[in-house]
PDB file of N, CA and C in Angstrom:
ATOM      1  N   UNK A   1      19.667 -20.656  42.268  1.00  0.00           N
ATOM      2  CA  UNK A   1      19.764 -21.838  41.426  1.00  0.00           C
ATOM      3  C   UNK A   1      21.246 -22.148  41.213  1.00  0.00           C
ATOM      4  N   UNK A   2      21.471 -23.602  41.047  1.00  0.00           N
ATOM      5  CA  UNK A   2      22.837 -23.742  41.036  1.00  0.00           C
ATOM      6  C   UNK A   2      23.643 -23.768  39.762  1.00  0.00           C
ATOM      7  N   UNK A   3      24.304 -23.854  39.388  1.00  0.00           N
ATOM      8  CA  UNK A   3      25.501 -24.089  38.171  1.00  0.00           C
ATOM      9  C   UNK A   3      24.712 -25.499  37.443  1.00  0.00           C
ATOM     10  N   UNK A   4      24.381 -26.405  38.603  1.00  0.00           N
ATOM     11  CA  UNK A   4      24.463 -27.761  37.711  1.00  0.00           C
ATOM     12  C   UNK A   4      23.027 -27.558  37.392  1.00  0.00           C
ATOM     13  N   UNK A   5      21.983 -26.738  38.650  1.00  0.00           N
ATOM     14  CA  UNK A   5      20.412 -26.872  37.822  1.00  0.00           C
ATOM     15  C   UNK A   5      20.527 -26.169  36.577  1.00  0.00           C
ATOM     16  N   UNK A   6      21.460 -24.830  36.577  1.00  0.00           N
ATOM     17  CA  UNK A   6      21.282 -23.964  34.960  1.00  0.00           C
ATOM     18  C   UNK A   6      21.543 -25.182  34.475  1.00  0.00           C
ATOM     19  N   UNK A   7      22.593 -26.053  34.446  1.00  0.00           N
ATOM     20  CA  UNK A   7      23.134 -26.866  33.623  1.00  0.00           C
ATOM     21  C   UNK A   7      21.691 -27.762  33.046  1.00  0.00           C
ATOM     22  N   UNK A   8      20.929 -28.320  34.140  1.00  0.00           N
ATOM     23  CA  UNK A   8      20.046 -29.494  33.554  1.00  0.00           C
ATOM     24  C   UNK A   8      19.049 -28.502  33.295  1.00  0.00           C
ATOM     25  N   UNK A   9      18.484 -27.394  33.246  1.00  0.00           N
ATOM     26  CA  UNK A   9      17.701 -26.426  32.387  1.00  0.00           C
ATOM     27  C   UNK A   9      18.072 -26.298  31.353  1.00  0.00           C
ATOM     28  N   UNK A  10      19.161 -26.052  30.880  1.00  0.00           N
ATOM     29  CA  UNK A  10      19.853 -26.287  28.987  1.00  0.00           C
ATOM     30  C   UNK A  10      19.823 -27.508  28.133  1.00  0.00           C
ATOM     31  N   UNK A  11      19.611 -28.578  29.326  1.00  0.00           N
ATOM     32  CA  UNK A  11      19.909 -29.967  28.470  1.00  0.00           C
ATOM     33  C   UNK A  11      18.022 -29.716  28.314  1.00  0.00           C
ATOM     34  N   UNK A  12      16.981 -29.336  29.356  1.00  0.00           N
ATOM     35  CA  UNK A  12      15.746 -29.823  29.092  1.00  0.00           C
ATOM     36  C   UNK A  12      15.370 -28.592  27.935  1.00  0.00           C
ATOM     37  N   UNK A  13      15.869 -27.461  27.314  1.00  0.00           N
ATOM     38  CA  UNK A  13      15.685 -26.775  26.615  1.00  0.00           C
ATOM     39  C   UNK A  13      16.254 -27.044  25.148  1.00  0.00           C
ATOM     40  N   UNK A  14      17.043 -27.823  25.051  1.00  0.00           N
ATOM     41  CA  UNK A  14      17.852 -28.645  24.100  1.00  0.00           C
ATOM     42  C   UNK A  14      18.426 -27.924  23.439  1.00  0.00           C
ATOM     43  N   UNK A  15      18.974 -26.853  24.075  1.00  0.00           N
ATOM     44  CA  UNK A  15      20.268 -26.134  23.981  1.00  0.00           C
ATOM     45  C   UNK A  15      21.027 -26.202  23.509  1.00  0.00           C
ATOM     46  N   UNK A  16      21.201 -25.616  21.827  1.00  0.00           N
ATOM     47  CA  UNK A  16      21.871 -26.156  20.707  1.00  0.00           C
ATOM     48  C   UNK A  16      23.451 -25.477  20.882  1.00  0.00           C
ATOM     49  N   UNK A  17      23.464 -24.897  21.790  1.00  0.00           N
ATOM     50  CA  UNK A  17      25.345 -24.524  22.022  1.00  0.00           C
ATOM     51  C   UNK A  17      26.256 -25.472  23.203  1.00  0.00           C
ATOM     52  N   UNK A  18      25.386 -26.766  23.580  1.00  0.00           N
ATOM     53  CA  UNK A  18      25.785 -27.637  24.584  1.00  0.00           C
ATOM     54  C   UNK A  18      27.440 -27.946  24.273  1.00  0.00           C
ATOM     55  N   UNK A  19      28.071 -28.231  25.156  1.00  0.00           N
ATOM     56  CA  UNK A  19      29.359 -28.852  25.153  1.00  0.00           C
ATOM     57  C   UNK A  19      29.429 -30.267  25.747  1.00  0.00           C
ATOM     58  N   UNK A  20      30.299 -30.819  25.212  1.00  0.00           N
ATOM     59  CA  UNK A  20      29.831 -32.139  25.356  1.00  0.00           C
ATOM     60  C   UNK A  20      31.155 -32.219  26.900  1.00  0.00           C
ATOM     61  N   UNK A  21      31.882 -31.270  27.407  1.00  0.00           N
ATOM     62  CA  UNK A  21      31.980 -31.339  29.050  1.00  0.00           C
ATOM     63  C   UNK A  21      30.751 -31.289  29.459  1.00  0.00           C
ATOM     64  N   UNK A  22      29.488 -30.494  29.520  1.00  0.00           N
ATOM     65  CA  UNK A  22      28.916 -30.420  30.027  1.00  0.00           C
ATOM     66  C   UNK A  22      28.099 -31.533  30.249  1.00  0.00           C
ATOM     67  N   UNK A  23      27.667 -31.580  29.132  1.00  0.00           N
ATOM     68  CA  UNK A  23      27.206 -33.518  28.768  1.00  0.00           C
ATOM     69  C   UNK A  23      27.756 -34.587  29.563  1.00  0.00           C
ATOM     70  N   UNK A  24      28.840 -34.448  29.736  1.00  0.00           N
ATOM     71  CA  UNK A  24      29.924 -35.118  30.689  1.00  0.00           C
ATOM     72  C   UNK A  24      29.443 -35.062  32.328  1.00  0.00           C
ATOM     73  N   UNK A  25      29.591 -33.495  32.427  1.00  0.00           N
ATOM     74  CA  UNK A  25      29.795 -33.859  33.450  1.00  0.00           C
ATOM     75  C   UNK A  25      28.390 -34.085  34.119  1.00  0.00           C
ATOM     76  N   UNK A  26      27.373 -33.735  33.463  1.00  0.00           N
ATOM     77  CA  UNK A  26      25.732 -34.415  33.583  1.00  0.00           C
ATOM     78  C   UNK A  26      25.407 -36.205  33.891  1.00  0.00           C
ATOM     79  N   UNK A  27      26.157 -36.759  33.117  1.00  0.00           N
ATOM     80  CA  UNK A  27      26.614 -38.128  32.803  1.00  0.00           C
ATOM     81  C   UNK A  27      27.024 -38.443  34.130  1.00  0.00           C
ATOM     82  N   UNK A  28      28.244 -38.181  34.449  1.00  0.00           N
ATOM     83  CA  UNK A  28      28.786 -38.660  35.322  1.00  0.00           C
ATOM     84  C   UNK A  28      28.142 -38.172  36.596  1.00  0.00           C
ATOM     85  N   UNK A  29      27.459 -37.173  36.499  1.00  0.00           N
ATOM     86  CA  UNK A  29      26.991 -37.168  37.754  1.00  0.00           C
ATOM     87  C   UNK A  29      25.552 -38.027  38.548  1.00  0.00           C
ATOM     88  N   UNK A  30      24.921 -38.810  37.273  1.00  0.00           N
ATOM     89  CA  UNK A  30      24.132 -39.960  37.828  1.00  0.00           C
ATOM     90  C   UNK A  30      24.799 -41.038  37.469  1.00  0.00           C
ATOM     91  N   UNK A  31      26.014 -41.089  37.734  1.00  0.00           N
ATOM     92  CA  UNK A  31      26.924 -42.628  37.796  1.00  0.00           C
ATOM     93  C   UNK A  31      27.595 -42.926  36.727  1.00  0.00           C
ATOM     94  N   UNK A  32      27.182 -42.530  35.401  1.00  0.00           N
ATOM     95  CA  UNK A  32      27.603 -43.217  34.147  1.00  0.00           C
ATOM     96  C   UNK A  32      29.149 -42.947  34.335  1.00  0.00           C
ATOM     97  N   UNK A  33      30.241 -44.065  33.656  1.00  0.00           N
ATOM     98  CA  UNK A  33      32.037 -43.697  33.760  1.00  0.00           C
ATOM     99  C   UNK A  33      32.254 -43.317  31.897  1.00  0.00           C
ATOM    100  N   UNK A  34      32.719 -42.404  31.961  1.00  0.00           N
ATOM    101  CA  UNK A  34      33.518 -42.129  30.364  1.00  0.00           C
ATOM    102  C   UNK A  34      34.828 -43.651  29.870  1.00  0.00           C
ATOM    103  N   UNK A  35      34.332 -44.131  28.727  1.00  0.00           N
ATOM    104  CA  UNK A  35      35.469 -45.172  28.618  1.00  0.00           C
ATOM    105  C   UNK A  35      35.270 -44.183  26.973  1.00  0.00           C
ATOM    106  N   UNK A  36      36.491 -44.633  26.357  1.00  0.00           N
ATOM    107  CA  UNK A  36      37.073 -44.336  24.645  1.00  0.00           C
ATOM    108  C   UNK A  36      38.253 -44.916  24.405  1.00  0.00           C
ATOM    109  N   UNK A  37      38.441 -44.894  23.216  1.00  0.00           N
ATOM    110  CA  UNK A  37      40.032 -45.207  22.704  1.00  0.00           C
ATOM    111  C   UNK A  37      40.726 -44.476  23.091  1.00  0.00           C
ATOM    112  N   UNK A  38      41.874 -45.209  23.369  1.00  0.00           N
ATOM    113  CA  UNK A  38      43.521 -44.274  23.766  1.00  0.00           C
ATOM    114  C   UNK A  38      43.455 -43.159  22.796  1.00  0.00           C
ATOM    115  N   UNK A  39      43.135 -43.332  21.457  1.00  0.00           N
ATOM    116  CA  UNK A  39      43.968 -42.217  20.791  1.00  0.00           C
ATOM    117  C   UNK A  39      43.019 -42.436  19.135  1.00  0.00           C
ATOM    118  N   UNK A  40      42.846 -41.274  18.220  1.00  0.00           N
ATOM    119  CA  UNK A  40      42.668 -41.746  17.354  1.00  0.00           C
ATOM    120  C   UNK A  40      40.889 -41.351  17.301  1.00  0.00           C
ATOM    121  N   UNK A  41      40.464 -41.693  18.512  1.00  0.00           N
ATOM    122  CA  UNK A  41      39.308 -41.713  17.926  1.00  0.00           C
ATOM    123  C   UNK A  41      38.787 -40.390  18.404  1.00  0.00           C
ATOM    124  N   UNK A  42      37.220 -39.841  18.167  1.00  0.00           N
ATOM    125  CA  UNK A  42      36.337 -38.475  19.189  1.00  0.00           C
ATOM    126  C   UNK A  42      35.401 -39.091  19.558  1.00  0.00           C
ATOM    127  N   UNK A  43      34.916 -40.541  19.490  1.00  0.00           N
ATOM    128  CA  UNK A  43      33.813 -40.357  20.151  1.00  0.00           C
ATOM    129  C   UNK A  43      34.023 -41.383  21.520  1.00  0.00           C
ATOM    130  N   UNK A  44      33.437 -41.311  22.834  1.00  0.00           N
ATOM    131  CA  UNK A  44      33.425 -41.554  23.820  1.00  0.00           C
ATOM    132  C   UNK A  44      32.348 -42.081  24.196  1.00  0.00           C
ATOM    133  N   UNK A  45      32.097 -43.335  25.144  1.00  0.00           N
ATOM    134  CA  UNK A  45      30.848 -43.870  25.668  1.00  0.00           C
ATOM    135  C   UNK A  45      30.812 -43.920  27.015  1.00  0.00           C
ATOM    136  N   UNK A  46      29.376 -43.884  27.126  1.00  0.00           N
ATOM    137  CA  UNK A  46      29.134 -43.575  29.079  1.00  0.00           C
ATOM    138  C   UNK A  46      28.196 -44.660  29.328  1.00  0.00           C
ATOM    139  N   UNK A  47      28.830 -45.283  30.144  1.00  0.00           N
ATOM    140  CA  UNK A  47      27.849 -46.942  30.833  1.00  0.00           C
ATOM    141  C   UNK A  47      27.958 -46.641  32.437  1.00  0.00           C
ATOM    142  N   UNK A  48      27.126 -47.315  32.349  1.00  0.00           N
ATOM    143  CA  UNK A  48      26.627 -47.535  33.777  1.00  0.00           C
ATOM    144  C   UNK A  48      25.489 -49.023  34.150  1.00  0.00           C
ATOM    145  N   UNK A  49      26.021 -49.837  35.368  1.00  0.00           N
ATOM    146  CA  UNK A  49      25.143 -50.971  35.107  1.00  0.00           C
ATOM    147  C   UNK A  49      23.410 -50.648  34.694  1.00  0.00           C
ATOM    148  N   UNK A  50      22.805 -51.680  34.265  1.00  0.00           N
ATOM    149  CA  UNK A  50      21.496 -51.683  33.948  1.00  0.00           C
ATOM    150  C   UNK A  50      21.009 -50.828  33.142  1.00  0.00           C
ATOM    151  N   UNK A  51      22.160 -50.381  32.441  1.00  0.00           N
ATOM    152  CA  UNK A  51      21.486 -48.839  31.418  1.00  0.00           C
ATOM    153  C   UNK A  51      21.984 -49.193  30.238  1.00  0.00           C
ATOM    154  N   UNK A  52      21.366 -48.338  29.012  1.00  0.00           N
ATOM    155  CA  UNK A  52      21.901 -48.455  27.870  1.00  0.00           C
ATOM    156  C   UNK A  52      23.431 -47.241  27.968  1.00  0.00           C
ATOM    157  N   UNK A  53      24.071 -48.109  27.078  1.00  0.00           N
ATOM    158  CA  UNK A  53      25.553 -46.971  26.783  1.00  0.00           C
ATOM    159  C   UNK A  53      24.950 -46.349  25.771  1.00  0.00           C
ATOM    160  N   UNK A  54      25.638 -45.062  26.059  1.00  0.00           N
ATOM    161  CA  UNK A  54      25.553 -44.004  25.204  1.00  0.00           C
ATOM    162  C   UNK A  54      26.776 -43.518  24.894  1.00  0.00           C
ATOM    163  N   UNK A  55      26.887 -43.246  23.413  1.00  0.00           N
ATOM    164  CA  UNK A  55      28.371 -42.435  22.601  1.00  0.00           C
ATOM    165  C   UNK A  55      28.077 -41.163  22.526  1.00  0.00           C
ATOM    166  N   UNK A  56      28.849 -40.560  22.585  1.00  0.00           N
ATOM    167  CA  UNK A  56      28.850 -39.413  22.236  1.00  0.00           C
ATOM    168  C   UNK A  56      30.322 -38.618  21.757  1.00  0.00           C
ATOM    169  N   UNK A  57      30.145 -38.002  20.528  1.00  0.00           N
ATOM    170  CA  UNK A  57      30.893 -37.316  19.692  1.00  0.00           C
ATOM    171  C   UNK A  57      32.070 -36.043  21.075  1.00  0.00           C
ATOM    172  N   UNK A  58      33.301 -36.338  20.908  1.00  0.00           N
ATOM    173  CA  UNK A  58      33.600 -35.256  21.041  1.00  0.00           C
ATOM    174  C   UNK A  58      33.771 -33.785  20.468  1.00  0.00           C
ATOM    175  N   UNK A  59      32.473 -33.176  20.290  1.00  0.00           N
ATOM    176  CA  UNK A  59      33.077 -32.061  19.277  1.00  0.00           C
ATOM    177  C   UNK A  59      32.075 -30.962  20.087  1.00  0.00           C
ATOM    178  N   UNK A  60      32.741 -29.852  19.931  1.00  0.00           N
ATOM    179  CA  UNK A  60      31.806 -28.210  20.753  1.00  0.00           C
ATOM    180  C   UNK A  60      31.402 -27.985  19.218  1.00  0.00           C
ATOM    181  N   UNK A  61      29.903 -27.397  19.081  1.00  0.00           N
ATOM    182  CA  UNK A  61      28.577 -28.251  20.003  1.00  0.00           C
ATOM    183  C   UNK A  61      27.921 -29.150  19.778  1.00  0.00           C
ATOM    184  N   UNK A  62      27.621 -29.923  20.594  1.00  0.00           N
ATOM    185  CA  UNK A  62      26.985 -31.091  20.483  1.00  0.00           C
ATOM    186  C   UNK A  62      26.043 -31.122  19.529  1.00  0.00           C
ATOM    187  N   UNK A  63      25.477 -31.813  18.747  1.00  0.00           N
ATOM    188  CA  UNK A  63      24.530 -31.800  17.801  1.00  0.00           C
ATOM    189  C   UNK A  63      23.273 -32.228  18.943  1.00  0.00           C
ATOM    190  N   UNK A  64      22.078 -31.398  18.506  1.00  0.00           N
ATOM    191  CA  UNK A  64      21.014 -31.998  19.096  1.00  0.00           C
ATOM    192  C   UNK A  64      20.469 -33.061  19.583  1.00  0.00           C
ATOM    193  N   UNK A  65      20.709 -34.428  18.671  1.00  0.00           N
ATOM    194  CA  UNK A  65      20.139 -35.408  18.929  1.00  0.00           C
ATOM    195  C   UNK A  65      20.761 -36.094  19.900  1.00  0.00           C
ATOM    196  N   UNK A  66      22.292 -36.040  20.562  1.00  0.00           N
ATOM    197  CA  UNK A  66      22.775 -36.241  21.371  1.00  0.00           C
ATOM    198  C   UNK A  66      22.582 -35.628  22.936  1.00  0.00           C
ATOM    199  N   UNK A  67      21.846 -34.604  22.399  1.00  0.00           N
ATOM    200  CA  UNK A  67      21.628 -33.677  23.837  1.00  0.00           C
ATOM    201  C   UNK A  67      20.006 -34.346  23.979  1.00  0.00           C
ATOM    202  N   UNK A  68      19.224 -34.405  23.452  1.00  0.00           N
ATOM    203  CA  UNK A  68      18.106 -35.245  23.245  1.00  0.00           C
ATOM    204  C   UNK A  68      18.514 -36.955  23.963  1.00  0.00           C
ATOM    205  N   UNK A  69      19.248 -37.216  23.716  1.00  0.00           N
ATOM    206  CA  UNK A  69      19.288 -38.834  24.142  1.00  0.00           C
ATOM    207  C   UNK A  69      19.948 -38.345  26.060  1.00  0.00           C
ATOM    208  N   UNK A  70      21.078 -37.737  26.265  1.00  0.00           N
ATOM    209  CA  UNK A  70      21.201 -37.107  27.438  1.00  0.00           C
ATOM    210  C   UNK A  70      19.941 -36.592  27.984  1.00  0.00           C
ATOM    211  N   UNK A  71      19.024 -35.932  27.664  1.00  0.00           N
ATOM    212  CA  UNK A  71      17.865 -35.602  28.078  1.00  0.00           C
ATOM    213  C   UNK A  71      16.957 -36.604  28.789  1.00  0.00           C
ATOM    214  N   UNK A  72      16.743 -37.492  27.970  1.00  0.00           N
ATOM    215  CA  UNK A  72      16.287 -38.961  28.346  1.00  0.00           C
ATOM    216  C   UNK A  72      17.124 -39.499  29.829  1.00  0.00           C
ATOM    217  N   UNK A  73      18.172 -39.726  29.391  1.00  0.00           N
ATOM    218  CA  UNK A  73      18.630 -39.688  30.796  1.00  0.00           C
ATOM    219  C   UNK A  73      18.731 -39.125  31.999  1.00  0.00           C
ATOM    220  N   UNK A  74      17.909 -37.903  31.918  1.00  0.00           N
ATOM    221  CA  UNK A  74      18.242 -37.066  33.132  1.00  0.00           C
ATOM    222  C   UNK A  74      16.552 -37.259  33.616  1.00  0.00           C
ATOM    223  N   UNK A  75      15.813 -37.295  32.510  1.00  0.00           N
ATOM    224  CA  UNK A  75      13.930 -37.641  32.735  1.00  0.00           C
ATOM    225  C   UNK A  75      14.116 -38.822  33.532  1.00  0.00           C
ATOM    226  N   UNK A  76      15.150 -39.788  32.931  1.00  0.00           N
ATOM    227  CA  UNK A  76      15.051 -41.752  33.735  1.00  0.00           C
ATOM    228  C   UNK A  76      15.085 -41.499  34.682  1.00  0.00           C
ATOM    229  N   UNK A  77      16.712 -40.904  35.048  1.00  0.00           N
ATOM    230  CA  UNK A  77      17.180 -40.693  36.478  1.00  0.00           C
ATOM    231  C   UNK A  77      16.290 -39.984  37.385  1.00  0.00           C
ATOM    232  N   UNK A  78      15.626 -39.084  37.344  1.00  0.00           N
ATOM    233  CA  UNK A  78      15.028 -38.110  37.893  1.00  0.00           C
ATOM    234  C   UNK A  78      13.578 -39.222  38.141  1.00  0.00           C
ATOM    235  N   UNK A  79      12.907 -39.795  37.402  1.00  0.00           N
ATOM    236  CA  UNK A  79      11.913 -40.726  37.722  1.00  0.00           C
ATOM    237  C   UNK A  79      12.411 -42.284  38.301  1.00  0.00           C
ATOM    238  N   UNK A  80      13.326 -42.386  38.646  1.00  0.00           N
ATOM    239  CA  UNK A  80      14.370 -43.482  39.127  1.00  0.00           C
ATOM    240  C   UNK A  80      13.822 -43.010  40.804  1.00  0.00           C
ATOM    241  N   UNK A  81      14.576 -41.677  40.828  1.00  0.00           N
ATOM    242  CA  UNK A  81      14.727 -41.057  42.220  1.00  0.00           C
ATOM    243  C   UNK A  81      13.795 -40.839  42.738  1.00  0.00           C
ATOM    244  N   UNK A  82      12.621 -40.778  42.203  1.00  0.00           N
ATOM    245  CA  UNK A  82      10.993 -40.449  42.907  1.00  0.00           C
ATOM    246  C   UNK A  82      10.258 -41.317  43.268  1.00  0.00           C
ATOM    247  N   UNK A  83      10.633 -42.202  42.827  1.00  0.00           N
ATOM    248  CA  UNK A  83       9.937 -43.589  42.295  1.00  0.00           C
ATOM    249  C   UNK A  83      11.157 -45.086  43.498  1.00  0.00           C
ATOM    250  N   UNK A  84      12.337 -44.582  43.960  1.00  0.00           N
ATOM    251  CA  UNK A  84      12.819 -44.954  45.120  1.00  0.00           C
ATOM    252  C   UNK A  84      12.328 -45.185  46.906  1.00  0.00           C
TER     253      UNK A  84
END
């Protein structure tokens, strides 16, 4: 098993020690781009056409409900790809 499946096994377990790199780099790996403020702010949003943006807090660890909404996204994507 790879690094990134452990990875999407923690997000579907809702893995309350998540890091929001990891979150990241989950994100970005079905397309979404990280945009935020220069400076000042922690929280960060991930868009991608035809999708809802999602924010997310920079802080280790992610609070649940954020790993929950990432979750959702990995169920879309994953039924996106089957369904292609």
């Amino acid at each position: 098993m790879s690094q990134f499946d452990k990875l999407l096994q923690h997000i579907r377990a809702l893995d309350k020690n998540m890091r929001f790199e990891e979150l990241q780099k989950v994100l970005e790996h079905y397309g979404y781009t990280m945009s935020g403020p220069a400076s000042g702010r922690s929280h960060k949003s991930f868009r991608k056409n035809g999708k809802a943006t999602i924010t997310i807090p920079q802080h280790n660890p992610i609070k649940r409900a954020y790993v929950e909404e990432v979750k959702a996204i990995v169920e879309s994507e994953e039924n996106d790809d089957e369904n292609a």
